[in-house]
Every structure is written in structure tokens, then in C-alpha cells.
C-alpha atoms as a PDB file:
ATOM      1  CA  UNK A   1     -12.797  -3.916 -15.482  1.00  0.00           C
ATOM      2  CA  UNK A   2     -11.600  -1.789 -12.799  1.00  0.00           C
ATOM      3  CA  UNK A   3     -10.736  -3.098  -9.493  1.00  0.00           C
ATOM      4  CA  UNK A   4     -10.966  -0.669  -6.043  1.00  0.00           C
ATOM      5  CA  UNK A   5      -9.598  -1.345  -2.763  1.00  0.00           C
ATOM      6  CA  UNK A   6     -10.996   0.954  -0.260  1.00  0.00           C
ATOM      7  CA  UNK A   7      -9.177   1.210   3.134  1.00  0.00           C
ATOM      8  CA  UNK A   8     -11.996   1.629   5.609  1.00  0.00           C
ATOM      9  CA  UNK A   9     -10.004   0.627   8.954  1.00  0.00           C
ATOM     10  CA  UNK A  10      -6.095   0.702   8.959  1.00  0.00           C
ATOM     11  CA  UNK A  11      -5.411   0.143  12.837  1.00  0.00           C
ATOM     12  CA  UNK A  12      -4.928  -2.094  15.518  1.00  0.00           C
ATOM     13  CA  UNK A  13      -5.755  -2.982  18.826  1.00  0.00           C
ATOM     14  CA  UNK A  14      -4.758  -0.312  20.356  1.00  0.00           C
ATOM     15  CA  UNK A  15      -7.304   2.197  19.663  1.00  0.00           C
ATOM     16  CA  UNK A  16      -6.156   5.778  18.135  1.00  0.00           C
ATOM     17  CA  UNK A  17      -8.422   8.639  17.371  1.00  0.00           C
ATOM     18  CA  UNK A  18      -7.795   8.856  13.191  1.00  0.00           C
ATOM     19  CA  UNK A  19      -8.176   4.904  12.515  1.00  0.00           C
ATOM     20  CA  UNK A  20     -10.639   1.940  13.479  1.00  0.00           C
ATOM     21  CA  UNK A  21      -9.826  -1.543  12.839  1.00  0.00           C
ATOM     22  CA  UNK A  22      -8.835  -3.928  10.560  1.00  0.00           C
ATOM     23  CA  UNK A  23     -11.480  -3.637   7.466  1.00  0.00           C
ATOM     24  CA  UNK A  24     -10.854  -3.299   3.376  1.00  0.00           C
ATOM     25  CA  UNK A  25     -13.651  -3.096   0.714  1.00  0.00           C
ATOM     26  CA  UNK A  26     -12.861  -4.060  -2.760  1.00  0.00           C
ATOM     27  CA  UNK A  27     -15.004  -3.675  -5.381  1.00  0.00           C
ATOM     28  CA  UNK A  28     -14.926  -4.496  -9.060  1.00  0.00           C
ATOM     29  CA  UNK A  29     -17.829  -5.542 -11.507  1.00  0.00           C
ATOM     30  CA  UNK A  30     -20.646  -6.876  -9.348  1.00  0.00           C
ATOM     31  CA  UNK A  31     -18.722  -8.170  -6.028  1.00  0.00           C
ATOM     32  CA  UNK A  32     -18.313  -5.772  -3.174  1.00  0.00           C
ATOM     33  CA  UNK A  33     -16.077  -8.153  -0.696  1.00  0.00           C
ATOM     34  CA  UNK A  34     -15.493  -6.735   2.771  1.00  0.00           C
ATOM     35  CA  UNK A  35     -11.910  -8.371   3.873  1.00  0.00           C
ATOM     36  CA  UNK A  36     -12.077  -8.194   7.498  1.00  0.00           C
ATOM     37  CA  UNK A  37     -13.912  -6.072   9.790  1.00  0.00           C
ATOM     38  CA  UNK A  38     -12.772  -4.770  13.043  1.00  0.00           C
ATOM     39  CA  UNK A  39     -14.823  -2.720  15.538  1.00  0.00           C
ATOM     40  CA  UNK A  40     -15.306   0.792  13.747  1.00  0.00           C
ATOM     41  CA  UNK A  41     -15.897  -0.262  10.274  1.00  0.00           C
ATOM     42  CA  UNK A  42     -19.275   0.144  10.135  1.00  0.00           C
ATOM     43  CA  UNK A  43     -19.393   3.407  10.979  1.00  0.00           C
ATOM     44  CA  UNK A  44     -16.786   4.527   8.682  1.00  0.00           C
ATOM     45  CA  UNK A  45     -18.570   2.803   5.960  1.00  0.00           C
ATOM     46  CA  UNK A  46     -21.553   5.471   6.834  1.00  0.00           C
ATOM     47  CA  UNK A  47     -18.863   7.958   6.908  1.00  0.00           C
ATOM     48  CA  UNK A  48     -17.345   7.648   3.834  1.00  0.00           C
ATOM     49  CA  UNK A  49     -20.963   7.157   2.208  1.00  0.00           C
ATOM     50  CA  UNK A  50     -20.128   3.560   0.958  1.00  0.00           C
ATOM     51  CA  UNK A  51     -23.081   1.325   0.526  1.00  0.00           C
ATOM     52  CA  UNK A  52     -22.894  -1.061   3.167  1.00  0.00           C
ATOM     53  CA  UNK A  53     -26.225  -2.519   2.355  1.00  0.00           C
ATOM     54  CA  UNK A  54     -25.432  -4.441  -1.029  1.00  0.00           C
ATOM     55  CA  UNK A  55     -22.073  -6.285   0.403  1.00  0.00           C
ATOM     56  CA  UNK A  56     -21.879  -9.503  -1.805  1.00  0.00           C
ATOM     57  CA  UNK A  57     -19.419 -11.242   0.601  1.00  0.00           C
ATOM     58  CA  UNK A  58     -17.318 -11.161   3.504  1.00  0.00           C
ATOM     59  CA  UNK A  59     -14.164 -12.225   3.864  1.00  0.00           C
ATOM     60  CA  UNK A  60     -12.052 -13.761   7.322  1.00  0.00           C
ATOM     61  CA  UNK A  61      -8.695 -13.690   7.907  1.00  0.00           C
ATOM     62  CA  UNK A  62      -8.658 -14.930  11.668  1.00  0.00           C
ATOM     63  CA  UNK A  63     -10.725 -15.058  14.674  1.00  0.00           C
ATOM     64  CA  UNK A  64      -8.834 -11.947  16.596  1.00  0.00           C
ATOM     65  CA  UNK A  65     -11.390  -9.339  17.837  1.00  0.00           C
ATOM     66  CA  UNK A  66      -9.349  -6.168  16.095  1.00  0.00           C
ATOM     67  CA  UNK A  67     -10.812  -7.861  12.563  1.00  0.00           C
ATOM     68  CA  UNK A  68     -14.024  -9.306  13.245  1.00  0.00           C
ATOM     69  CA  UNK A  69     -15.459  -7.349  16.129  1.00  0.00           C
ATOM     70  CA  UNK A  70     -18.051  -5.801  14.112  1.00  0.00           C
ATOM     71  CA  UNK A  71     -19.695  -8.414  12.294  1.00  0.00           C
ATOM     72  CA  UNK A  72     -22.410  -8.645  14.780  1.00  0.00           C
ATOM     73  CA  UNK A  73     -23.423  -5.252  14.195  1.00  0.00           C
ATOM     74  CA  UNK A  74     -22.965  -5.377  10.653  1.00  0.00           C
ATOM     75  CA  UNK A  75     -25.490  -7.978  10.806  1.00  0.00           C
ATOM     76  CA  UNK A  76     -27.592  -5.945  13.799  1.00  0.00           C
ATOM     77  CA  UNK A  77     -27.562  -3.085  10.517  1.00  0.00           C
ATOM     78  CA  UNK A  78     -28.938  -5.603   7.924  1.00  0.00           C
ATOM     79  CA  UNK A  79     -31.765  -6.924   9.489  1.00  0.00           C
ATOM     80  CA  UNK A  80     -33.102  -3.573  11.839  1.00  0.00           C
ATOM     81  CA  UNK A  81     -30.908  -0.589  10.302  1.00  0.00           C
ATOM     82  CA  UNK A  82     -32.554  -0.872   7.035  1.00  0.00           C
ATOM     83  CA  UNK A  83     -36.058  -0.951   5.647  1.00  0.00           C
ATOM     84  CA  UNK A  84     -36.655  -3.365   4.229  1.00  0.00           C
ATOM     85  CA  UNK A  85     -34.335  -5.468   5.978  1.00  0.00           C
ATOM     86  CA  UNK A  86     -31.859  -7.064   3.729  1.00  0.00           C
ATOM     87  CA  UNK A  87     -32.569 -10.337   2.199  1.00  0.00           C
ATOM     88  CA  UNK A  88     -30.335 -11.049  -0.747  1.00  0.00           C
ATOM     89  CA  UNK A  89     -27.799 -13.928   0.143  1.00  0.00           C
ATOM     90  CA  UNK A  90     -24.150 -13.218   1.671  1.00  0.00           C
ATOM     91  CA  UNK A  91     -21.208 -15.708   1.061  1.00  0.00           C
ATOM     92  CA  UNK A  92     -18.565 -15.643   3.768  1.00  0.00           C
ATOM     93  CA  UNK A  93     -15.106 -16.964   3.148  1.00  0.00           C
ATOM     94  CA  UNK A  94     -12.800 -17.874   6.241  1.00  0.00           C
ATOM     95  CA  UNK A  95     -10.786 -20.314   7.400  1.00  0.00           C
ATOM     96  CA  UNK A  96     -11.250 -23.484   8.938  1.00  0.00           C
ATOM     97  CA  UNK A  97     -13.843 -22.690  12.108  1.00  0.00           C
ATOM     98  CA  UNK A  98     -15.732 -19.489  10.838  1.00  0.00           C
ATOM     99  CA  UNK A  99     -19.194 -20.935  10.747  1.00  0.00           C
ATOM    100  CA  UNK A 100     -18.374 -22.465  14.412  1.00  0.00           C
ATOM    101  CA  UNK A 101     -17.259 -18.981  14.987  1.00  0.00           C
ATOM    102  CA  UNK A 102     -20.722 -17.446  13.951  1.00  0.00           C
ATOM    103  CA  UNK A 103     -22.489 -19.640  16.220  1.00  0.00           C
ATOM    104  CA  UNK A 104     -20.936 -18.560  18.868  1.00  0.00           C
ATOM    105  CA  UNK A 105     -21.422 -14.772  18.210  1.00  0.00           C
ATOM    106  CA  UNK A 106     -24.867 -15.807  17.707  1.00  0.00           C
ATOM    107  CA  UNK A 107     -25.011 -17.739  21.385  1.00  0.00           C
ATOM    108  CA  UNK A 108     -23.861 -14.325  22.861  1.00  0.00           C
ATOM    109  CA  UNK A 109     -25.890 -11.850  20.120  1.00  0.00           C
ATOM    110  CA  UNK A 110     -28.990 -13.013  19.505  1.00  0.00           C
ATOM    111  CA  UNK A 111     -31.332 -13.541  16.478  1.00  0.00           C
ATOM    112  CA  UNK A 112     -29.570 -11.246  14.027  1.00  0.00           C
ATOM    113  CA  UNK A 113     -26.694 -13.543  13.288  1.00  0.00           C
ATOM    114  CA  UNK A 114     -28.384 -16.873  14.261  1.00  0.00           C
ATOM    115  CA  UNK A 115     -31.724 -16.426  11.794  1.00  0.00           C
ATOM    116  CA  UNK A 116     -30.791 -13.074  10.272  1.00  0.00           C
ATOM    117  CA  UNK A 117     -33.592 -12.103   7.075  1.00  0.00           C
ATOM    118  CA  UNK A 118     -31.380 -13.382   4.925  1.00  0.00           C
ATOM    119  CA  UNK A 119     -29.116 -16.333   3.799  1.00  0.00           C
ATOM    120  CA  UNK A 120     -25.455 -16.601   5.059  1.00  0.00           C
ATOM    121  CA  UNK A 121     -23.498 -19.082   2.431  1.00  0.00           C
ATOM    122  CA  UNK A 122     -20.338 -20.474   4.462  1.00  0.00           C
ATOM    123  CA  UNK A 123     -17.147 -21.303   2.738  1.00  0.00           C
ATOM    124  CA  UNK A 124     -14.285 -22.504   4.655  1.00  0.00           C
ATOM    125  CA  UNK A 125     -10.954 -22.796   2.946  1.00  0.00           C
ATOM    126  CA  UNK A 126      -7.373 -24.009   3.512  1.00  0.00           C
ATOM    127  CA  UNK A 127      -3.833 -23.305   2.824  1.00  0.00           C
ATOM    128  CA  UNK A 128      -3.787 -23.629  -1.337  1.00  0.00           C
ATOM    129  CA  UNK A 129      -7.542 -23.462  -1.759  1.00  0.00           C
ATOM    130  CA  UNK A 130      -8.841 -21.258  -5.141  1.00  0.00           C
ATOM    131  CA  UNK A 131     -12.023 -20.711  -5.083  1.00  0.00           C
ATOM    132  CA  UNK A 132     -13.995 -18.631  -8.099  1.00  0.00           C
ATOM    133  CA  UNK A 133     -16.440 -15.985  -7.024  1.00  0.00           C
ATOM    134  CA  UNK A 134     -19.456 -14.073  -8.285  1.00  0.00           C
ATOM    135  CA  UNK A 135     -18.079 -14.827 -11.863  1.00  0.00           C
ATOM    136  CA  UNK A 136     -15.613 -11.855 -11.586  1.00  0.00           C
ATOM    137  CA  UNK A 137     -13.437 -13.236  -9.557  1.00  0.00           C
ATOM    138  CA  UNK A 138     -10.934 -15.664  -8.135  1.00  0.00           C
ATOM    139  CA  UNK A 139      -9.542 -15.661  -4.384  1.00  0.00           C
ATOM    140  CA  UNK A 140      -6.455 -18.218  -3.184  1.00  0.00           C
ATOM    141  CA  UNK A 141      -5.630 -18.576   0.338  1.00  0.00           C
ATOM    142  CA  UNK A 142      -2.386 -18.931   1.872  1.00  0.00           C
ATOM    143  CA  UNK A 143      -1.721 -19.550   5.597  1.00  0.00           C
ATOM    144  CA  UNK A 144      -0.125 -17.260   7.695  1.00  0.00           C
ATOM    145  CA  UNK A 145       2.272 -17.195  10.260  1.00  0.00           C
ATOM    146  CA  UNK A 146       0.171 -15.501  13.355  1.00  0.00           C
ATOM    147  CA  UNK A 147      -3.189 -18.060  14.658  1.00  0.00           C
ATOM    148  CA  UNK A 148      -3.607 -21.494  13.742  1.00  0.00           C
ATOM    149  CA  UNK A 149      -6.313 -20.803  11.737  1.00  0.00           C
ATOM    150  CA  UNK A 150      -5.044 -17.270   9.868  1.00  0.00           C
ATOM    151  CA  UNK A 151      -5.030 -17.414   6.481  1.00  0.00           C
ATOM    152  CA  UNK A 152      -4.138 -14.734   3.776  1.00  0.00           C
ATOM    153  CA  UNK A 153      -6.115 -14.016   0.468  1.00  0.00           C
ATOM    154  CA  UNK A 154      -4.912 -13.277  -3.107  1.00  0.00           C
ATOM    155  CA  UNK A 155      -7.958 -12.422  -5.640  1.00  0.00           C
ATOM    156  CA  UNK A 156      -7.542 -11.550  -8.989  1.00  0.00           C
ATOM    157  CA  UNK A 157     -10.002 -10.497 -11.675  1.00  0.00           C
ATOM    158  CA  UNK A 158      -8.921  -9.861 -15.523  1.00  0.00           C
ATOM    159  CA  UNK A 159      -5.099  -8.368 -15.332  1.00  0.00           C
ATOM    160  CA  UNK A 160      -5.432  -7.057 -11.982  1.00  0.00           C
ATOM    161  CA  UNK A 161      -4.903  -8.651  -8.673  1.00  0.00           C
ATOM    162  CA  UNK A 162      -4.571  -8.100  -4.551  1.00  0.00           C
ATOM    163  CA  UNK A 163      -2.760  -9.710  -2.192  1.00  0.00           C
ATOM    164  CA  UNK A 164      -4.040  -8.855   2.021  1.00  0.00           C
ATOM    165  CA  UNK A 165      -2.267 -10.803   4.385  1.00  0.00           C
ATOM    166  CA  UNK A 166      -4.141 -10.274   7.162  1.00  0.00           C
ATOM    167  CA  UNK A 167      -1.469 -10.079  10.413  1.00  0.00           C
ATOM    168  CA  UNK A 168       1.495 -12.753   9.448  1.00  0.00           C
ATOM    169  CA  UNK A 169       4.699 -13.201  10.734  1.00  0.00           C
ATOM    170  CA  UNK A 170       8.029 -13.149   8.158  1.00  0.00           C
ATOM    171  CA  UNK A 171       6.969 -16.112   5.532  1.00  0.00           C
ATOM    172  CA  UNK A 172       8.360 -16.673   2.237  1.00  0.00           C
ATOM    173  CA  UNK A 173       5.144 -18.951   1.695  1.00  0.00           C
ATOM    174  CA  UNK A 174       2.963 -15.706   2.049  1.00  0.00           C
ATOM    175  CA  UNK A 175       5.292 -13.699  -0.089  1.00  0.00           C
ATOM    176  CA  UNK A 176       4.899 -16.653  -2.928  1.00  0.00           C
ATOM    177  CA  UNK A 177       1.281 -16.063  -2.507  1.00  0.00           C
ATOM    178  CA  UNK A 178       1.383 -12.377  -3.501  1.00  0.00           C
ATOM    179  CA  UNK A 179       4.257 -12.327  -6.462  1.00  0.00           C
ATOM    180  CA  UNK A 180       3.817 -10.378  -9.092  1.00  0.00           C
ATOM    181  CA  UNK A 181       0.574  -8.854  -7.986  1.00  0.00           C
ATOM    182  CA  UNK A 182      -0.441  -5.410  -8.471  1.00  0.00           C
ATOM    183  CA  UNK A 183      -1.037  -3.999  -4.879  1.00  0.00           C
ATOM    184  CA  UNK A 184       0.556  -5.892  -2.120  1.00  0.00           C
ATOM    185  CA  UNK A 185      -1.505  -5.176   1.099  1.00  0.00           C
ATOM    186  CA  UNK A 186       0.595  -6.188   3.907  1.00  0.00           C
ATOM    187  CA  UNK A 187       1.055  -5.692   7.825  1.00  0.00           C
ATOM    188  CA  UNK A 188       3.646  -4.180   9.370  1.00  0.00           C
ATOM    189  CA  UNK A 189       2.910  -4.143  13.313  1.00  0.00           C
ATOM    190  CA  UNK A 190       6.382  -3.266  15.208  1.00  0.00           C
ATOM    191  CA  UNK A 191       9.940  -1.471  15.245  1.00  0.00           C
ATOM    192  CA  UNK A 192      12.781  -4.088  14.216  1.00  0.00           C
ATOM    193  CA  UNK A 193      13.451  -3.804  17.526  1.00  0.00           C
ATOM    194  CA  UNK A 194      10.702  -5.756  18.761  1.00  0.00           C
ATOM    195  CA  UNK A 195      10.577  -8.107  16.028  1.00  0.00           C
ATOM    196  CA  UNK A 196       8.234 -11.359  16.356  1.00  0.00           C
ATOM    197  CA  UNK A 197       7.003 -14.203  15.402  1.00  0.00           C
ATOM    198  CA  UNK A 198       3.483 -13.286  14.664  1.00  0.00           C
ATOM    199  CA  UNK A 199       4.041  -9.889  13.440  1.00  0.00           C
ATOM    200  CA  UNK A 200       6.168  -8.484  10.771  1.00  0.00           C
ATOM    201  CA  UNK A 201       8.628  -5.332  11.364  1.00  0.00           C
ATOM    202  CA  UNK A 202      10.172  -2.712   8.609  1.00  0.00           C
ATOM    203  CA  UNK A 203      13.028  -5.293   7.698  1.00  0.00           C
ATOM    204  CA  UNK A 204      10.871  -8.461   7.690  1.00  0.00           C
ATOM    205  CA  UNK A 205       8.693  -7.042   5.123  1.00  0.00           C
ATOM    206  CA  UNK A 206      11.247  -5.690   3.266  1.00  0.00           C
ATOM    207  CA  UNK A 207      12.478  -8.823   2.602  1.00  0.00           C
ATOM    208  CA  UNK A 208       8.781 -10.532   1.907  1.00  0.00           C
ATOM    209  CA  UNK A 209       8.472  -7.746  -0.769  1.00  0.00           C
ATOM    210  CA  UNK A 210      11.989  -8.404  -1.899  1.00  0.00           C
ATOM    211  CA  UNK A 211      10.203 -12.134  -3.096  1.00  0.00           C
ATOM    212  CA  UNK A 212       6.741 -11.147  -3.651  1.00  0.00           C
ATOM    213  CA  UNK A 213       7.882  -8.097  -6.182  1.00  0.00           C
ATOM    214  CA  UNK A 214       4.408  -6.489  -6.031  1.00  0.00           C
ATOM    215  CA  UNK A 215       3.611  -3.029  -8.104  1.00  0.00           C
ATOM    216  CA  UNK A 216       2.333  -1.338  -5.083  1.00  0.00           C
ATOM    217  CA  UNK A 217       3.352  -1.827  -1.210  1.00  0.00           C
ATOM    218  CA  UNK A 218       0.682  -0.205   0.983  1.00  0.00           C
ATOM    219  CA  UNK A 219       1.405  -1.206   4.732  1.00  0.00           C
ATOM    220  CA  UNK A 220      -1.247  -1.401   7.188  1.00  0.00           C
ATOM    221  CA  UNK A 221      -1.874  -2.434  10.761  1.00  0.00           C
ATOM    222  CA  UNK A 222       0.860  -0.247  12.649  1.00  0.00           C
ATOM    223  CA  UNK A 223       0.814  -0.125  15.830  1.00  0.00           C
ATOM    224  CA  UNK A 224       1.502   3.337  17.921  1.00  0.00           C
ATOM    225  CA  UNK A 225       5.501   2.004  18.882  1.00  0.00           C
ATOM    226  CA  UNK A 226       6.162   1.999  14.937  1.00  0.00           C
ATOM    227  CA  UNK A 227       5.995   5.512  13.672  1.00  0.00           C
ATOM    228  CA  UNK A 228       4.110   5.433  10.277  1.00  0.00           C
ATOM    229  CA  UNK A 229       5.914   8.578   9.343  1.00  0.00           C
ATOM    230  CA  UNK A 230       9.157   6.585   8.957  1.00  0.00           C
ATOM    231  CA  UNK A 231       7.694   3.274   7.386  1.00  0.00           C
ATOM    232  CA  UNK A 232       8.864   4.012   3.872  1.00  0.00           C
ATOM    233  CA  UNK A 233      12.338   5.344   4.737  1.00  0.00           C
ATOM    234  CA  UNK A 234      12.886   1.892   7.090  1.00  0.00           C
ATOM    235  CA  UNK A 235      11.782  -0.599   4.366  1.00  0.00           C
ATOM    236  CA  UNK A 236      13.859   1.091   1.942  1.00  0.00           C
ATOM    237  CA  UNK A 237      16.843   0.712   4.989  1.00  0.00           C
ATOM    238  CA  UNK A 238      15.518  -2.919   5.041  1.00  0.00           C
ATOM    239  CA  UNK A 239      16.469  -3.608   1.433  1.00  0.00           C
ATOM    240  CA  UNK A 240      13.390  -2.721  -0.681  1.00  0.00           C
ATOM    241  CA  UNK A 241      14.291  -0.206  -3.386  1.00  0.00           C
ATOM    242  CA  UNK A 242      10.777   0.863  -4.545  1.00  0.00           C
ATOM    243  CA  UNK A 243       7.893   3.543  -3.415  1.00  0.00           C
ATOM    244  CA  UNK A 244       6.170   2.646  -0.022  1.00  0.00           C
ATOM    245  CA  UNK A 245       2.937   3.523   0.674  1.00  0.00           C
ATOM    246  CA  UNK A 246       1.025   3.645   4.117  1.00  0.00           C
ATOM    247  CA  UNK A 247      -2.250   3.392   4.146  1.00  0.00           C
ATOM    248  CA  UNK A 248      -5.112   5.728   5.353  1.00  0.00           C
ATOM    249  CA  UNK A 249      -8.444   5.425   6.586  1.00  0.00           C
ATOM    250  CA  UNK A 250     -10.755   6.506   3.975  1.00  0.00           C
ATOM    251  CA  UNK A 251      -8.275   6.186   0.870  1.00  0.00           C
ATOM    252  CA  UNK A 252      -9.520   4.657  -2.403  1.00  0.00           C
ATOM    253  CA  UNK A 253      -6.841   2.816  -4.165  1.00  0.00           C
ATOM    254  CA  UNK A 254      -7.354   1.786  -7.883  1.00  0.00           C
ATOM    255  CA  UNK A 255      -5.926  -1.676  -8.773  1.00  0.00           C
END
């Protein structure tokens, strides 16, 4: 069964004219999981002509407003931006403190995301949890080295599988997470020279890869300091020997 990962927002918080925020759709069999989404993605689903409406679940990294700052209009969209308004059931997967999360958006929001036409299944998971989803599926989270509560997600279906970190910091735990897997979604933030904690740089993810020994490495979340031009050529310089891809806004990527 095919498996595609469509890149609908590769950017950060600091906004750029070509990218929006942090927001992935994959797709294969029935499920049509949305992995994050960041002010922008919305629109560029319209954009890019992907059906928005039918989203089977929606998946959390962390709390940051660059990857869930348009949720409340996603939900504004499902209940008034379509007639009839949506009412088949939405599971969302996050970490420890998304359904607190959504009642706070709903404090500020209003009546879309605190008795939206529809119902919202939560599903809070933990460092090591596997959970199995719409019978295609199966998603493992890992934690992350960025928030308290950040998590990364690796979901496999048949033979082919996905790893998305989310924004980590260097960790051989997340690396574990993702070995072996087929496309290796991973940030890469800043220049070596301002390595972090909380962030990973060229180097740092060379040497997660190095571990992880993915098929595919498509970086995302650069911000401007980093030039995306010279991502491959500095993670090869970092020590990892194989193709580098960067990914784009709007790019379909088969599994």
C-alpha cells in the first residue's frame, strides 16, 4: 500500500515569503494524519488542492505556536468553511497536556474547538508508547530533546515507515527511534556555529543519521541563519556519506 508524505509547511518562526509553518500530511490507505500544523497550513492545503475536509487525525509534537497555531482555524474551517459542516470523528495524538491544551484554545476561540459539529477523540501518549491506528497503521513516540512535553513519532504501515521528529536537540534516543526507516524527517534549525541544546545543527544530525541509518534524509525546519542551499554539502562535512534532501513546501514524497 503506498505511503505519501506531503510537505505542506517546512519553516519556522521566523516567517519567510516561500514557506509557512511546521505541517506534514501523510496519507496511505484510509488515514490522512496531519503531523503538526503551524500558522499557514491551512491555506496551503487549499493551495495545493489537498482535501482538508476528510483529515482522519491529527497529530502533536509540542505546544510551540510555529506547529500548532492553526488548529483553531482548522477547526473554524470544519464547522463554518464547509457545508455541511463536518461531522465524522477526529482522533488527535499528542503528548502529555494536549487535551488541556485544547481547552485553552477553546477559552480564547470560542465554540468551534470547545463543541465543534463533530467528535474530537484525545489520545495522549508517552515516551515508548505504540499505539495502532485506523487499522493501517502503527505510530511510536519517542521524546525529544526541546519542551518537556515534545515528543517525536515513528509510524509504519506494511514495509514502509516515517520517522518526524518534530524540533529535538542531538539524541541518540530519537535516532534509535527512527533506525532503519525509510524516510527520516528531521530538523535541522542552526549553523554549527550556534549549536544548542534544543535544536539540532548540520553536524548534530549528521551524527543522529549516522545511528538512525534511514533510506531518505529530508531536513526541515531551517531557519534563515542556516542556508538551505548548503545543508547537504555540511551533513556530508559532518560525517554522513549519503544523498540529503531539503524539503519544500508543496513536495509529495512517496514512502
Amino acid at each position: 500500500m503506498p505511503m505519501i508524505l506531503t510537505a505542506l509547511g517546512t519553516g519556522t518562526a521566523a516567517p519567510e515569503p516561500d514557506r509557512v509553518c511546521s505541517g506534514y500530511l501523510l496519507e496511505t490507505g484510509e488515514l490522512r494524519l496531519l503531523m503538526d500544523c503551524g500558522p499557514g497550513v491551512v491555506h496551503r492545503m487549499a493551495r495545493l488542492g489537498i482535501e482538508w475536509r476528510t483529515i482522519t487525525h491529527l497529530l502533536v509534537t509540542h505546544f510551540h505556536n510555529d506547529h500548532i497555531g492553526d488548529i483553531p482555524m482548522l477547526f473554524f474551517a470544519w464547522k463554518y468553511g464547509m457545508r455541511p459542516a463536518r461531522s465524522e470523528p477526529l482522533t488527535v495524538i499528542g503528548p502529555k497536556g494536549t487535551k488541556k491544551l485544547f481547552e485553552k484554545m477553546a477559552g480564547v476561540f470560542g465554540d468551534h474547538l470547545s463543541e465543534p459539529p463533530f467528535e474530537v477523540r484525545f489520545d495522549e501518549v508517552e515516551d515508548g508508547d505504540e499505539r495502532r491506528i485506523s487499522d493501517v497503521a502503527r505510530v511510536t513516540a519517542g521524546k525529544t530533546q526541546h519542551t518537556q512535553e515534545s515528543v517525536a513519532y515513528r509510524l509504519e504501515s506494511g514495509n514502509r515507515s516515517v520517522c518526524y521528529t518534530g524540533d529535538t536537540g542531538m539524541s541518540d534516543h530519537v535516532a534509535k527511534l527512527a533506525q532503519g526507516v525509510n524516510t527520516l524527517l528531521i530538523e535541522c534549525s542552526v549553523p554549527d556555529e550556534e549549536a544548542m541544546e534544543t535544536h539540532l545543527s548540520p553536524s548534530q544530525l549528521a551524527a543522529m543519521a549516522r545511528v538512525a541509518l534511514p533510506h531518505r534524509l529530508l531536513v526541515t525546519h531551517v531557519f534563515p541563519q542556516l542556508d538551505r542551499d548548503r545543508i547537504p554539502e555540511l551533513v556530508r562535512l559532518g560525517g554522513w556519506p549519503a544523498k540529503v534532501e531539503v524539503a519544500v513546501d508543496g513536495e509529495r514524497y512517496e514512502i
